[in-house]
N, C-alpha and C. Protein backbone atom coordinates (compact mmCIF):
# COMPACT_ATOMS: atom_id res chain seq x y z
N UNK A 1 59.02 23.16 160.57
CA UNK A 1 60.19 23.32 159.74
C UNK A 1 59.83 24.25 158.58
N UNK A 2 61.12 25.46 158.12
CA UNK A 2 60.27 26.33 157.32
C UNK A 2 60.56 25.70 156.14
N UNK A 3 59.75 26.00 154.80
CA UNK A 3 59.88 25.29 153.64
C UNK A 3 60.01 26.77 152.68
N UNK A 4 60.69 26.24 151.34
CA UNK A 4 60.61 27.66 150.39
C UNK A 4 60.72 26.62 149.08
N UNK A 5 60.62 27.45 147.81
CA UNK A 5 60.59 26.98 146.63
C UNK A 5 61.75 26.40 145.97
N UNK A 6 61.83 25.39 145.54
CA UNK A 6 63.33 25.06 144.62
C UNK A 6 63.49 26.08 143.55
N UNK A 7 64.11 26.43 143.18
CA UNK A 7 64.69 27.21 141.80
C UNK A 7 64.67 26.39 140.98
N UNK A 8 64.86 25.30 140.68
CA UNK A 8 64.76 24.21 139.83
C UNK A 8 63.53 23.55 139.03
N UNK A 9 62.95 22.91 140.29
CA UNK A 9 61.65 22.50 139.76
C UNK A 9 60.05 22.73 140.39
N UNK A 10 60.26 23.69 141.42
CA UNK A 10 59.41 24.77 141.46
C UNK A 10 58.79 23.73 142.54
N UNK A 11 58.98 22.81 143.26
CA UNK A 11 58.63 21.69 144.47
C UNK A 11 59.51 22.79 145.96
N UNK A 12 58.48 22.38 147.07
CA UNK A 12 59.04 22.55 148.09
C UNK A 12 59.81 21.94 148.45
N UNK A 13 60.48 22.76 149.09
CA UNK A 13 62.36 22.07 150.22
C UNK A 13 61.67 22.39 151.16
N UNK A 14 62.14 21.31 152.04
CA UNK A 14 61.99 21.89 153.63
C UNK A 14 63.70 22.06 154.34
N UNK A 15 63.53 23.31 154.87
CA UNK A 15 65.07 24.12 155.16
C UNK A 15 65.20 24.34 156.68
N UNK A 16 65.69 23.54 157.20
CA UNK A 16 66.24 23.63 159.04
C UNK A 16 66.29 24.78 159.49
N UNK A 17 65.65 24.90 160.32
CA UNK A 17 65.24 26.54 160.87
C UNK A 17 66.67 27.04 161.72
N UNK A 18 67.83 26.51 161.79
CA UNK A 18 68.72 26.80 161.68
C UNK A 18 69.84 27.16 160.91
N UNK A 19 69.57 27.13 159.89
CA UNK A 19 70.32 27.57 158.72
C UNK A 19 70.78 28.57 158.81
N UNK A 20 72.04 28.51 158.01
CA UNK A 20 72.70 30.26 157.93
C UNK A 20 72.63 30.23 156.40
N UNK A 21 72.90 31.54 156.22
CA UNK A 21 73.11 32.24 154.91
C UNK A 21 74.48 31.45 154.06
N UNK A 22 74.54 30.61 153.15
CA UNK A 22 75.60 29.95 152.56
C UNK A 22 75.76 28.57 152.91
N UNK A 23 74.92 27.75 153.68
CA UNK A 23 74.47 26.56 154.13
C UNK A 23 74.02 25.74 152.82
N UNK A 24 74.27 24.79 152.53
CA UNK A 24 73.56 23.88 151.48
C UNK A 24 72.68 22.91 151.73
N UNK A 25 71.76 22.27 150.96
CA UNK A 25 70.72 21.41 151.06
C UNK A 25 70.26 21.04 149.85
N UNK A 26 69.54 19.67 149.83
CA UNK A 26 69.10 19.35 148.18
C UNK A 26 68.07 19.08 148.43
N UNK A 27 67.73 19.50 147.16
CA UNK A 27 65.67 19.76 146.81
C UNK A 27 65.83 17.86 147.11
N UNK A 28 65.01 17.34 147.48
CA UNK A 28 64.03 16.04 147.55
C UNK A 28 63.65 15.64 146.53
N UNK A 29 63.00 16.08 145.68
CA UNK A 29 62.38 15.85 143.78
C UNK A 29 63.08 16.09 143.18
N UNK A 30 64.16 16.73 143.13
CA UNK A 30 65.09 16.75 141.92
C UNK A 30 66.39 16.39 142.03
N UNK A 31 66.26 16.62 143.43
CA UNK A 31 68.36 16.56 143.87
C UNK A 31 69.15 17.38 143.19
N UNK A 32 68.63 18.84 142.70
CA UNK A 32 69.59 19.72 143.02
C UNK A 32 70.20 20.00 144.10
N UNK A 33 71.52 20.46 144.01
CA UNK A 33 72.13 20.94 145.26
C UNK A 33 71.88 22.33 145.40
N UNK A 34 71.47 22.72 146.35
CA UNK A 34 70.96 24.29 146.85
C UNK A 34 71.54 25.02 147.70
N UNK A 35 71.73 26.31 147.70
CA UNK A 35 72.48 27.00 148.52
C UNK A 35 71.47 27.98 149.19
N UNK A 36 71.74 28.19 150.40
CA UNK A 36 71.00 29.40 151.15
C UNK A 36 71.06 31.06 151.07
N UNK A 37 70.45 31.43 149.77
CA UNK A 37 71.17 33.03 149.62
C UNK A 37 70.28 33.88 150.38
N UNK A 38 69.25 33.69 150.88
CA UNK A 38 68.29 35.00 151.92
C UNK A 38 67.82 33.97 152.92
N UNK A 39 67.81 34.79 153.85
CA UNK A 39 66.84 34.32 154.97
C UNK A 39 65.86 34.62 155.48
N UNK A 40 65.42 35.83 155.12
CA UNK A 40 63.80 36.40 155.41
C UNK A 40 63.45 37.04 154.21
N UNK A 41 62.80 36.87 153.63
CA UNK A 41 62.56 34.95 153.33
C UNK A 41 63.51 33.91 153.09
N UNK A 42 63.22 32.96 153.44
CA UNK A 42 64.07 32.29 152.85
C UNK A 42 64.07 31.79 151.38
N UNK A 43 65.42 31.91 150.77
CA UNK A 43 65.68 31.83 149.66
C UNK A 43 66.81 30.97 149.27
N UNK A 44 66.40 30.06 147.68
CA UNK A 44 67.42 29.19 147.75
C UNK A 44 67.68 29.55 145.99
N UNK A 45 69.34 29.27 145.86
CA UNK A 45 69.66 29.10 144.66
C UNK A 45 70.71 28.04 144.07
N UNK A 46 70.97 27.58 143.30
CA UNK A 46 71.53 26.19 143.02
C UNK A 46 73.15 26.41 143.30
N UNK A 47 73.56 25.48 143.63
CA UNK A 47 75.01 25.64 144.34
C UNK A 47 75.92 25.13 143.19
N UNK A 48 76.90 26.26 142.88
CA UNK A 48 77.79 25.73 141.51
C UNK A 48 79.42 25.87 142.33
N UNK A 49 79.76 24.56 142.26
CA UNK A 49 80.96 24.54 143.02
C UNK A 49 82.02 25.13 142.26
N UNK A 50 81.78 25.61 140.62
CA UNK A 50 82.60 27.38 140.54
C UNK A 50 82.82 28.14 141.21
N UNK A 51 82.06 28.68 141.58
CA UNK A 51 81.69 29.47 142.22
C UNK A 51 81.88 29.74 143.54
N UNK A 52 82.79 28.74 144.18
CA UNK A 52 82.66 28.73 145.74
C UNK A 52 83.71 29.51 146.19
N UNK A 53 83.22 30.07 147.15
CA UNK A 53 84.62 31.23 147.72
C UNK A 53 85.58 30.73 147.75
N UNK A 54 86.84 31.31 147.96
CA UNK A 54 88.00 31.11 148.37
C UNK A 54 88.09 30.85 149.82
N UNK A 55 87.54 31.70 150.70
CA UNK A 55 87.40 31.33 152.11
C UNK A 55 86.90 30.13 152.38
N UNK A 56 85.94 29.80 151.85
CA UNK A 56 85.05 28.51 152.43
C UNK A 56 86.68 27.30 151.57
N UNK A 57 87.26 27.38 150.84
CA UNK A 57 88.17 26.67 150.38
C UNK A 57 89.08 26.02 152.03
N UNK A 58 89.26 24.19 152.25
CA UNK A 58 89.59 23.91 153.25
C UNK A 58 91.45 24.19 152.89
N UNK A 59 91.41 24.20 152.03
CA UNK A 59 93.08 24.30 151.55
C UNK A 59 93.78 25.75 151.50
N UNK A 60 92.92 26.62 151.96
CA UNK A 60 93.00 28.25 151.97
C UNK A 60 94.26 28.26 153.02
N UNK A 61 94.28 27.99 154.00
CA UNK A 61 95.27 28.08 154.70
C UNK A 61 96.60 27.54 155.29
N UNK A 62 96.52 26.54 154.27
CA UNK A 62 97.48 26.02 154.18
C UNK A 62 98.88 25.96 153.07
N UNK A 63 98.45 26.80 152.27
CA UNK A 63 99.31 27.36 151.32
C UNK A 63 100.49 27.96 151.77
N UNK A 64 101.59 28.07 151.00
CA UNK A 64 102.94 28.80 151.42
C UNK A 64 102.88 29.75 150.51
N UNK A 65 102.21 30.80 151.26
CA UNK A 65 102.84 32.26 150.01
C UNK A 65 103.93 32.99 149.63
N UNK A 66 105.00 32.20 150.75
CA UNK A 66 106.43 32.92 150.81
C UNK A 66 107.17 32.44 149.61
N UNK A 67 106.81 30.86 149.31
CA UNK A 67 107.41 29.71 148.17
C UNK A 67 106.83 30.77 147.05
N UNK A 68 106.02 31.83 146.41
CA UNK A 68 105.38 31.74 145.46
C UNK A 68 105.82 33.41 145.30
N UNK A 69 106.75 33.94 146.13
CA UNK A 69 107.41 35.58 146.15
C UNK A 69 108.50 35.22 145.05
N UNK A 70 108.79 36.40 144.36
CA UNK A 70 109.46 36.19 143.81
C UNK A 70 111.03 37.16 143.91
């Protein structure tokens, strides 16, 4: 299993060799929540649910944009 550094507290994660790019996981020693930003190497940075796309949003498509024309 490949492992990379927390951003946090500088302890190894171990990261499912299946992972994609935008996948989350939490460090073990600290329980940050982590996000997958590179994959060769692999790279992790802390996941701020600010921040989260609009796409990945489950309510994205279910909106009425016609109600909101003016």
């Amino acid at each position: 299993m490949p492992t990379t550094i927390c951003p946090e507290c500088d302890e190894e994660v171990y990261v499912d060799a299946e992972m994609e790019q935008g996948d989350r996981v939490n460090c073990d020693e600290c329980h940050t929540s982590l996000v997958v930003v590179g994959l060769d190497p692999i790279e992790l940075d802390q996941y701020d649910e600010a921040e989260k796309d609009i796409a990945d949003d489950e309510d994205f498509g279910s909106h009425d944009y016609e109600q909101d024309r003016f």
